[in-house]
N, C-alpha and C. Protein backbone atom coordinates (compact mmCIF):
# COMPACT_ATOMS: atom_id res chain seq x y z
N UNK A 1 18.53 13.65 -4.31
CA UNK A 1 19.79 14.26 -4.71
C UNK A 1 20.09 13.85 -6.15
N UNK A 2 20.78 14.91 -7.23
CA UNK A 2 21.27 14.23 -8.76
C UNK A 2 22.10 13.74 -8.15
N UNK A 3 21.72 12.27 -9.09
CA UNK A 3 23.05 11.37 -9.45
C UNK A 3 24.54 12.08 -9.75
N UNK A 4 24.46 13.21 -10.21
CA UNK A 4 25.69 13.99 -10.59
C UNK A 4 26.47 14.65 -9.23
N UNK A 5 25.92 14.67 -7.79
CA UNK A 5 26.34 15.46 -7.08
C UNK A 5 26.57 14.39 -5.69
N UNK A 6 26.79 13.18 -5.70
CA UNK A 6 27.07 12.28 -4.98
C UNK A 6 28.61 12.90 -4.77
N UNK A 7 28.90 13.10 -3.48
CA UNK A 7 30.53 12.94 -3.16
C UNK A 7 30.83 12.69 -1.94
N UNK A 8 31.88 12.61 -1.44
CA UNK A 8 32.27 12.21 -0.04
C UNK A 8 32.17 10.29 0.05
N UNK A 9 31.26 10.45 1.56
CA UNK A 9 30.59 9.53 1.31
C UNK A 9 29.74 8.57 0.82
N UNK A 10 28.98 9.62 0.70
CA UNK A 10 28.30 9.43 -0.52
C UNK A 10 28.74 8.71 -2.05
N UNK A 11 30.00 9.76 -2.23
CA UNK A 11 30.35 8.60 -3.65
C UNK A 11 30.77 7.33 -3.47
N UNK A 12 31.32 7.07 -2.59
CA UNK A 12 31.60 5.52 -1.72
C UNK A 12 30.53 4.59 -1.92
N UNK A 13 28.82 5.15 -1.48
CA UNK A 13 27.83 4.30 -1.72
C UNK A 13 26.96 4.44 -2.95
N UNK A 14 27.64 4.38 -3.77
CA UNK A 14 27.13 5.06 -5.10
C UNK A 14 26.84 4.12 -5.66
N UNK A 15 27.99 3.44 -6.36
CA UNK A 15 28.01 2.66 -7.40
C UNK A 15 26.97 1.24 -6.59
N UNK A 16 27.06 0.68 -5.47
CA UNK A 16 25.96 0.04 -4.64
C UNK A 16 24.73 0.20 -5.03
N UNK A 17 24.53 1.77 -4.87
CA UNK A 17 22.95 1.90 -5.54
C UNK A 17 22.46 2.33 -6.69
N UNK A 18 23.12 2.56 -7.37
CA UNK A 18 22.76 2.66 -8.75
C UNK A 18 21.98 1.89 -9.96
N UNK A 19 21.31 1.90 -10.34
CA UNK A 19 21.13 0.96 -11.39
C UNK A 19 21.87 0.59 -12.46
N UNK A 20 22.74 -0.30 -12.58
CA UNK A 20 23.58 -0.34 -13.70
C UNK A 20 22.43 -0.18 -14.96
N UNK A 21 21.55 -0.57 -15.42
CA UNK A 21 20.58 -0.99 -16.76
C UNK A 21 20.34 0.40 -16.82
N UNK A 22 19.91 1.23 -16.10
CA UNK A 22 19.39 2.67 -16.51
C UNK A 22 20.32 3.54 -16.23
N UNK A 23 21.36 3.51 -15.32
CA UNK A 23 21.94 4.40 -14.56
C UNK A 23 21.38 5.53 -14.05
N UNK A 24 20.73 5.08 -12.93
CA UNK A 24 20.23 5.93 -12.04
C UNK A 24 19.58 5.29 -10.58
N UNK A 25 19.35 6.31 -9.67
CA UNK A 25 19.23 5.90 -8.19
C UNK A 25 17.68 5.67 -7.99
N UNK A 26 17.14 4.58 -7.47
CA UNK A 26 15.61 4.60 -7.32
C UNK A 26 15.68 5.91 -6.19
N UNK A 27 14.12 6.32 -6.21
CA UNK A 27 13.63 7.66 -5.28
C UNK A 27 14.39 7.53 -3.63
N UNK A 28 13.70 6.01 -3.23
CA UNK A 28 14.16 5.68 -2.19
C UNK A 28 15.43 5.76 -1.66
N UNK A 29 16.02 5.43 -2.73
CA UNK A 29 17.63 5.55 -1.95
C UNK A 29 17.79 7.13 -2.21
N UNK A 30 17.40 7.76 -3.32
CA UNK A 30 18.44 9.46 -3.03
C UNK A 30 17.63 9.80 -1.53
N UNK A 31 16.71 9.40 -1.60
CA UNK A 31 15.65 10.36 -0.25
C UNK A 31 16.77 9.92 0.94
N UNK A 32 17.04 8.46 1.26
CA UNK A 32 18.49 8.07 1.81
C UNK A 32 19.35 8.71 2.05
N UNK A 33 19.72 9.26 1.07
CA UNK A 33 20.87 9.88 0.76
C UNK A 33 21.29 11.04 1.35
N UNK A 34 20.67 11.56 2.23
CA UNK A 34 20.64 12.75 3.23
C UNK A 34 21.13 12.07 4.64
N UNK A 35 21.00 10.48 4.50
CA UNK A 35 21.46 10.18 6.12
C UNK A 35 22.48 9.33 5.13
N UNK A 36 23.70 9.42 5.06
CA UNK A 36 24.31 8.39 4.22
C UNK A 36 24.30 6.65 5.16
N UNK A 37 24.17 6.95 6.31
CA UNK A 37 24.55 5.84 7.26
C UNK A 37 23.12 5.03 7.28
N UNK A 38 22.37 5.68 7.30
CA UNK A 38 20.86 5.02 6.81
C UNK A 38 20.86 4.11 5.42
N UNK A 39 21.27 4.90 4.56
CA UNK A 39 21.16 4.49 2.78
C UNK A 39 22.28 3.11 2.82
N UNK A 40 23.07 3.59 3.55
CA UNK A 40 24.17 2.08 3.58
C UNK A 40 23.12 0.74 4.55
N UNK A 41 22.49 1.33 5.63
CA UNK A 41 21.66 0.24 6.13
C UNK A 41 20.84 -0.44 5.58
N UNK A 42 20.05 0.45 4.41
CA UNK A 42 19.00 -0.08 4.09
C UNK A 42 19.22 -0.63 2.67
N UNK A 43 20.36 -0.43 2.06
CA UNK A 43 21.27 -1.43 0.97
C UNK A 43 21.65 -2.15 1.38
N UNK A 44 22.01 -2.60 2.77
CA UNK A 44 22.43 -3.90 3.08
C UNK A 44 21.11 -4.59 3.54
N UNK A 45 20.08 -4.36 4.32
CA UNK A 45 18.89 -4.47 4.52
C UNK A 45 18.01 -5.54 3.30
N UNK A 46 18.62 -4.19 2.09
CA UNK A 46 18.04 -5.12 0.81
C UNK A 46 18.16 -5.91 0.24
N UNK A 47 19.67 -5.65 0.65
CA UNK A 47 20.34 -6.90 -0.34
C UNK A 47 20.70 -8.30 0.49
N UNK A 48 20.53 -8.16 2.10
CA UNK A 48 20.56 -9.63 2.58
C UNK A 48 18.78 -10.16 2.39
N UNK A 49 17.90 -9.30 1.94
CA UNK A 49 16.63 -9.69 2.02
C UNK A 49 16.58 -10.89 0.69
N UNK A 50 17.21 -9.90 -0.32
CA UNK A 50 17.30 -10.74 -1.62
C UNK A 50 18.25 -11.63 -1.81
N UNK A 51 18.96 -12.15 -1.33
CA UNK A 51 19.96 -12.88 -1.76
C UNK A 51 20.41 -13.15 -0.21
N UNK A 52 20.29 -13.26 0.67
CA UNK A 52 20.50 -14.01 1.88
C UNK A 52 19.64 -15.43 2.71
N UNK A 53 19.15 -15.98 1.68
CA UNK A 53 18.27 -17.09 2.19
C UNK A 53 18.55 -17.83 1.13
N UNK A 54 18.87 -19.41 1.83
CA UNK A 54 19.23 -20.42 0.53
C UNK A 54 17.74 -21.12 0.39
N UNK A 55 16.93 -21.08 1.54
CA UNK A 55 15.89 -21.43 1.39
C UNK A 55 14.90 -21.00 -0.45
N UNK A 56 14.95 -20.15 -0.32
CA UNK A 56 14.33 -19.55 -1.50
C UNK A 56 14.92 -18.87 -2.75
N UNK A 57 14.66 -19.29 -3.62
CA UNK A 57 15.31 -19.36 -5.18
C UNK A 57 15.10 -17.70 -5.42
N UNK A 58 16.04 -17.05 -6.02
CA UNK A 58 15.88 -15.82 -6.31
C UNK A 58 14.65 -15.06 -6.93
N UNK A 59 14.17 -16.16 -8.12
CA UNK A 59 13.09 -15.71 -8.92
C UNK A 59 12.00 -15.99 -7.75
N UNK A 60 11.68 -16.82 -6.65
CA UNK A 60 10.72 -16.96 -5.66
C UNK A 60 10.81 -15.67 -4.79
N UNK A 61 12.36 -14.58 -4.78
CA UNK A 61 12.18 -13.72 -3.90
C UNK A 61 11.66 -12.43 -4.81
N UNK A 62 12.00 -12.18 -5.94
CA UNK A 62 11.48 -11.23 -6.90
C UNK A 62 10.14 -11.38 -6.80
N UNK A 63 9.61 -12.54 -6.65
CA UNK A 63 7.99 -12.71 -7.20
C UNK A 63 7.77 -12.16 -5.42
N UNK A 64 7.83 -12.72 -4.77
CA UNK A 64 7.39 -12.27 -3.12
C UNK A 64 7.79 -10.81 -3.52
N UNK A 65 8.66 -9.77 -3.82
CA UNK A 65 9.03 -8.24 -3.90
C UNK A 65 8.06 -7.96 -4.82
N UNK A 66 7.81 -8.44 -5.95
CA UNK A 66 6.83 -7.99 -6.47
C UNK A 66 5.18 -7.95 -6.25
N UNK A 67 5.21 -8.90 -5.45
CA UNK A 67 3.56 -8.89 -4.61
C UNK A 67 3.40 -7.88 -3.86
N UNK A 68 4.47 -7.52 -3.10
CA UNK A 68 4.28 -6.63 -1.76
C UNK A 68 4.47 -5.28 -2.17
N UNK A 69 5.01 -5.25 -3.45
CA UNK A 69 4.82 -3.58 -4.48
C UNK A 69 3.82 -3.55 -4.84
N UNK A 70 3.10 -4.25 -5.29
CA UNK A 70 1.95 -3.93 -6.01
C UNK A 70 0.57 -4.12 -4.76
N UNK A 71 1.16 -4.91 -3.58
CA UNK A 71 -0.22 -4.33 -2.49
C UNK A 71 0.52 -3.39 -1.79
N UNK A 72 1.71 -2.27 -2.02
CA UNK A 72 1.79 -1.39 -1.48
C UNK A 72 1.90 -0.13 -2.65
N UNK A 73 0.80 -0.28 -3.77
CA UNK A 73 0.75 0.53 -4.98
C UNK A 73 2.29 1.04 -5.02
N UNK A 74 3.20 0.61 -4.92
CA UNK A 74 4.52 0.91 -5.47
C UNK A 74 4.71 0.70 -6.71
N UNK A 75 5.39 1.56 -7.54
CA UNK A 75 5.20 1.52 -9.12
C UNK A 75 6.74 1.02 -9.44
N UNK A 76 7.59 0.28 -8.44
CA UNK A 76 8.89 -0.36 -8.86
C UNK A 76 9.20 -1.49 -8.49
């Protein structure tokens, strides 16, 4: 979906997924964006993945996200 045509609910989970640095939605989430109740799951999904463990230092969870992109040829 354009970034320009988010409304409803949708605009509710917007600013959540956005990229502030580029302003814009990775693929994954607009593809989301057709189940809005999904796209809210899987933003929370992401974001307790990254930042919900005191065990592991943030830059230790980026580097683990970035291993598992690049053995799942993900280009983000």
């Amino acid at each position: 979906m354009p970034d320009d045509e988010w409304d409803g609910e949708l605009a509710d989970l917007y600013p959540a997924v956005v990229d502030p640095t580029h302003g814009r939605v990775d693929h994954i989430m607009a593809i989301h964006s057709l189940n809005p109740t999904g796209l809210a799951a899987h933003d929370a999904l992401y974001r307790s993945a990254m930042a919900g463990t005191k065990t592991l230092r943030k830059v230790e969870r980026e580097l683990i996200a970035l291993v598992v992109s690049l053995e799942n040829h993900c280009h983000y």
